[in-house]
N, C-alpha and C. Protein backbone atom coordinates (compact mmCIF):
# COMPACT_ATOMS: atom_id res chain seq x y z
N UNK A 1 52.34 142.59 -36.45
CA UNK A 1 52.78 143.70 -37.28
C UNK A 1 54.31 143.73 -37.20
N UNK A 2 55.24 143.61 -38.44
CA UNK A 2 56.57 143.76 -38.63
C UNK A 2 56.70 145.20 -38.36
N UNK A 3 57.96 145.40 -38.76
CA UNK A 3 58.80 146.62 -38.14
C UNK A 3 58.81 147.68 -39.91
N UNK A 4 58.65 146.23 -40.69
CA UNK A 4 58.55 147.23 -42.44
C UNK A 4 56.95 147.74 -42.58
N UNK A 5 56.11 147.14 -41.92
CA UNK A 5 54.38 147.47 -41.98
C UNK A 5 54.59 148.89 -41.13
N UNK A 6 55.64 149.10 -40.27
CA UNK A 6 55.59 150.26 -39.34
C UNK A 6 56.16 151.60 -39.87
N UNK A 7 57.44 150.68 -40.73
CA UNK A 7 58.01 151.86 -41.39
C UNK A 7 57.15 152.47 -42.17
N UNK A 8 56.87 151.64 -43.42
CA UNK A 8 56.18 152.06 -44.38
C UNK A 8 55.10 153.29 -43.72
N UNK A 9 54.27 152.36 -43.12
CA UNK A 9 53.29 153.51 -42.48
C UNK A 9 53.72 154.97 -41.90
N UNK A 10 54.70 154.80 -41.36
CA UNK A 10 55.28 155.94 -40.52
C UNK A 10 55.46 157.06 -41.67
N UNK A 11 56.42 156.32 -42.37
CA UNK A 11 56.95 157.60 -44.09
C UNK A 11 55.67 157.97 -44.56
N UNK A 12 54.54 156.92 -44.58
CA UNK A 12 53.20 157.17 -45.25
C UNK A 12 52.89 158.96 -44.67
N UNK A 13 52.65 158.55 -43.03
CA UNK A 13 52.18 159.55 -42.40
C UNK A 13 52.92 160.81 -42.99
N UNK A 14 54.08 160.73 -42.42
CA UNK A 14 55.06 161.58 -42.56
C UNK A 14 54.80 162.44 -43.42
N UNK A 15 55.04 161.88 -44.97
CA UNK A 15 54.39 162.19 -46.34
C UNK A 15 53.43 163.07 -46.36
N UNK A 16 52.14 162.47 -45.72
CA UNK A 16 51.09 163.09 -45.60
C UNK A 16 51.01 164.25 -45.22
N UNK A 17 51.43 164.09 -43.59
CA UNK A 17 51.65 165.33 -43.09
C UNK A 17 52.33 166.98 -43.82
N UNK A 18 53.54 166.24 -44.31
CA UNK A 18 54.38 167.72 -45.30
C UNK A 18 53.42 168.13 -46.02
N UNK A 19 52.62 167.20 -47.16
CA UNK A 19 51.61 167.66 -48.41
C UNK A 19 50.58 168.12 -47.76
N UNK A 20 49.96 168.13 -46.26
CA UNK A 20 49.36 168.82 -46.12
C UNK A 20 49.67 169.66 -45.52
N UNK A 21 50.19 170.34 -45.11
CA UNK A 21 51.46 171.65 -44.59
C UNK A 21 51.87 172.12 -45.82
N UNK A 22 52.12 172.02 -46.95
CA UNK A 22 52.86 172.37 -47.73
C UNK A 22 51.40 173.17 -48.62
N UNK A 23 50.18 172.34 -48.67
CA UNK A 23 49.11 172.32 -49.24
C UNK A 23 48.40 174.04 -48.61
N UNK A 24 48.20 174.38 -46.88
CA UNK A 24 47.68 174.72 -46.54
C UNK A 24 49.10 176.24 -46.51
N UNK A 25 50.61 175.94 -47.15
CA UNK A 25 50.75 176.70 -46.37
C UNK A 25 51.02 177.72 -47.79
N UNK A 26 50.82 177.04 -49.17
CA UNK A 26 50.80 177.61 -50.46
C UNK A 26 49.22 178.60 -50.60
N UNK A 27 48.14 177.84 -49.96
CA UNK A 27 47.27 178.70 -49.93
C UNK A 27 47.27 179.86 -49.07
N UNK A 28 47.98 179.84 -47.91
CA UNK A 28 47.97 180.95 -47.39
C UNK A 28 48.86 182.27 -47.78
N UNK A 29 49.64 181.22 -48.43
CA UNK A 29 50.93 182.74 -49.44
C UNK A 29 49.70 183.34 -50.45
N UNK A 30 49.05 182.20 -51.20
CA UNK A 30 47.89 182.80 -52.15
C UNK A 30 47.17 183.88 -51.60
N UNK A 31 46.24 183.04 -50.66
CA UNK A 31 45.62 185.03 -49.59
C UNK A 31 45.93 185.96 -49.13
N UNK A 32 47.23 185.86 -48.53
CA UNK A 32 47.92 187.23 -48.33
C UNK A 32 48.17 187.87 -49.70
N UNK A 33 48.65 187.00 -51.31
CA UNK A 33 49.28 187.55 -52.56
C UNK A 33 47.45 188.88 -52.45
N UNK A 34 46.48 187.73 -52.80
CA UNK A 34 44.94 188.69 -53.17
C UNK A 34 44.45 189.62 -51.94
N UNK A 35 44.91 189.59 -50.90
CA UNK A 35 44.24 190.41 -49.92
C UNK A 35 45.33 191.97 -49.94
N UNK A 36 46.73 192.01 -50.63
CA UNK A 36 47.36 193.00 -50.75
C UNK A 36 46.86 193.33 -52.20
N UNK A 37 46.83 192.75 -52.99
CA UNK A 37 46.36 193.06 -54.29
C UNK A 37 44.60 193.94 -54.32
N UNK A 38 43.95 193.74 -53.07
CA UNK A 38 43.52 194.21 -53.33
C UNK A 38 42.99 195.54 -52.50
N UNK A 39 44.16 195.20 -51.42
CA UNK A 39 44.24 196.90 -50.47
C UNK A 39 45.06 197.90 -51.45
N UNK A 40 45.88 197.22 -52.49
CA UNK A 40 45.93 198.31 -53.48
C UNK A 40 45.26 198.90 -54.57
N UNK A 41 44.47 198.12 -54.85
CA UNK A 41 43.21 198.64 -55.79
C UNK A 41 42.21 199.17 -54.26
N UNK A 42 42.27 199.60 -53.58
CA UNK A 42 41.87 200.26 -52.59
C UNK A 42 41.77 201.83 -52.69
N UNK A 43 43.64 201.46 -52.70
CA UNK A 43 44.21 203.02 -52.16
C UNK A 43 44.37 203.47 -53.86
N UNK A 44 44.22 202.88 -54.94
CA UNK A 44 44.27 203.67 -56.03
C UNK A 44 42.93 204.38 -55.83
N UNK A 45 41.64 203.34 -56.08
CA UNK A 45 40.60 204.12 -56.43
C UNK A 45 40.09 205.31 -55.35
N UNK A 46 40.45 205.13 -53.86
CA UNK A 46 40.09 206.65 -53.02
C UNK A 46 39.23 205.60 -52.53
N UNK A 47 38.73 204.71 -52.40
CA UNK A 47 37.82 203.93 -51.50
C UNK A 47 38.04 203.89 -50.05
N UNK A 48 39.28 204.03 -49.51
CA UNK A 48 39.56 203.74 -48.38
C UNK A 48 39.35 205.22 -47.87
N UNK A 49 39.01 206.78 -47.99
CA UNK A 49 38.55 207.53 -47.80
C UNK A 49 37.11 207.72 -47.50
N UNK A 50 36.60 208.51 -46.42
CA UNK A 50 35.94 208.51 -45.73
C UNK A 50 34.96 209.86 -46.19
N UNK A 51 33.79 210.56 -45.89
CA UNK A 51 33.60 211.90 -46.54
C UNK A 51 34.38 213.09 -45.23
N UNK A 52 34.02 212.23 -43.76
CA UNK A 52 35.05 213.27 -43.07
C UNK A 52 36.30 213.37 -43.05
N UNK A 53 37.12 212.37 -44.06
CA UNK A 53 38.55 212.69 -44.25
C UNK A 53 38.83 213.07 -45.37
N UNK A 54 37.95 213.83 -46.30
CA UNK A 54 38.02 214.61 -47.19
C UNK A 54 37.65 215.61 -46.80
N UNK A 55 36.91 216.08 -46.26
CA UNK A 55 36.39 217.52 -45.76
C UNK A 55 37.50 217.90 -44.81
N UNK A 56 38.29 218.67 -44.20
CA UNK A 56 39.26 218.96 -43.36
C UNK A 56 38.67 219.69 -42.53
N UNK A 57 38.99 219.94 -41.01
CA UNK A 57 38.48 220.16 -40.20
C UNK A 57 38.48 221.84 -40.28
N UNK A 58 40.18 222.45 -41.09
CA UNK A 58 39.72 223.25 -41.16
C UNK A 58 39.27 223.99 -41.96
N UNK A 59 38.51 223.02 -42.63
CA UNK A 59 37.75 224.00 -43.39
C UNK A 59 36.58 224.88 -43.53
N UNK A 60 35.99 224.39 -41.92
CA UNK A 60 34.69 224.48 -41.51
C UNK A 60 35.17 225.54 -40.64
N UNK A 61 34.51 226.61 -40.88
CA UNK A 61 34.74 227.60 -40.16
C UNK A 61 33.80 227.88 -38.75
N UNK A 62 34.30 228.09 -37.65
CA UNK A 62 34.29 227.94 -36.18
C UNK A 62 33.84 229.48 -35.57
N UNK A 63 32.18 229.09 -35.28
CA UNK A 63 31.34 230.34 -34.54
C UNK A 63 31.78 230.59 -33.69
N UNK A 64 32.08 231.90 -33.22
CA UNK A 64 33.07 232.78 -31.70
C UNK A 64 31.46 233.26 -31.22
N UNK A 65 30.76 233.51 -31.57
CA UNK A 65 29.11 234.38 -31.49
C UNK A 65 28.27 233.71 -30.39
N UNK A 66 28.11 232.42 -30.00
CA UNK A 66 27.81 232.14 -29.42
C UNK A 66 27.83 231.97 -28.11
N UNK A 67 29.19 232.05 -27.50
CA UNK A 67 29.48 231.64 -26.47
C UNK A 67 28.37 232.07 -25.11
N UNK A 68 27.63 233.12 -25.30
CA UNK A 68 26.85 233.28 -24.37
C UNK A 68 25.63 232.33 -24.33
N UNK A 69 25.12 232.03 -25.28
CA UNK A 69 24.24 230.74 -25.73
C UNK A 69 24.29 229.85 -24.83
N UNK A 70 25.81 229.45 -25.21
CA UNK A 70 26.29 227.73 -24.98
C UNK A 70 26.32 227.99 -23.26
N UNK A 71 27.11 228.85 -22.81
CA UNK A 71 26.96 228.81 -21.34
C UNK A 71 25.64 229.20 -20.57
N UNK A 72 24.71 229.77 -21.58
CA UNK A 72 23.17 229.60 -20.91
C UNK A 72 22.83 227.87 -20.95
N UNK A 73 23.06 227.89 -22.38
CA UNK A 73 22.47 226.37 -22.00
C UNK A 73 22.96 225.13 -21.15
N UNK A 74 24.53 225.53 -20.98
CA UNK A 74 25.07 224.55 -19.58
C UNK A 74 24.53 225.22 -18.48
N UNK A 75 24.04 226.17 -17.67
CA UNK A 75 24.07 226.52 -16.59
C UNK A 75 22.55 226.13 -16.24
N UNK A 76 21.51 226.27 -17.34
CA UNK A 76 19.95 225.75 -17.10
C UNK A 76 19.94 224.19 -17.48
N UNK A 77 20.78 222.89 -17.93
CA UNK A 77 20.72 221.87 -17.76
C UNK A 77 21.58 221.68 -16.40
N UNK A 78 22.84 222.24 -15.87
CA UNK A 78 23.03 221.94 -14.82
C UNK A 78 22.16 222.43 -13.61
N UNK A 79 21.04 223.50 -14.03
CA UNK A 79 19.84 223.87 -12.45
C UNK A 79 19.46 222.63 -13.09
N UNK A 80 19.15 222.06 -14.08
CA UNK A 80 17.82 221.61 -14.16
C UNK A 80 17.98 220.03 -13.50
N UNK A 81 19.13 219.89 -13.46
CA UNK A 81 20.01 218.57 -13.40
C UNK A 81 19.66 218.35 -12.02
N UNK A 82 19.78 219.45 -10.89
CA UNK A 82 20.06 219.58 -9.28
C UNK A 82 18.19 219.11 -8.98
């Protein structure tokens, strides 16, 4: 094997190598272009909303009435616990 069978080959590689780097790295600009394209057709249509992040917490209005309840029922799971 000459030293021009080596070159050649070497630039061959070389070659190769960029077009496929260059190949893999155009597709990846492509997926990031469609994967933002389509977290914005996301946030237009309200999809990325949840039903508990539409309902607000305070909108749900918060029982004071109970409290004797709730501490019956901790004090007979904690006997019941012992």
């Amino acid at each position: 094997m000459n030293t021009e069978d080596l070159l050649n080959q070497l630039s061959q590689s070389g070659l190769l190598t960029v077009l496929g780097m260059g190949i893999v790295f155009a597709f990846l600009i492509v997926l990031v272009f469609f994967m933002n394209l389509v977290a914005l057709f996301i946030k237009k249509t309200g999809l990325d909303k949840t039903e508990e992040e539409k309902v607000s917490a305070r909108d749900t209005p918060v029982k004071t009435g109970d409290q004797q309840e709730i501490i019956a029922a901790i004090a007979t799971a904690i006997h019941e616990k012992k």
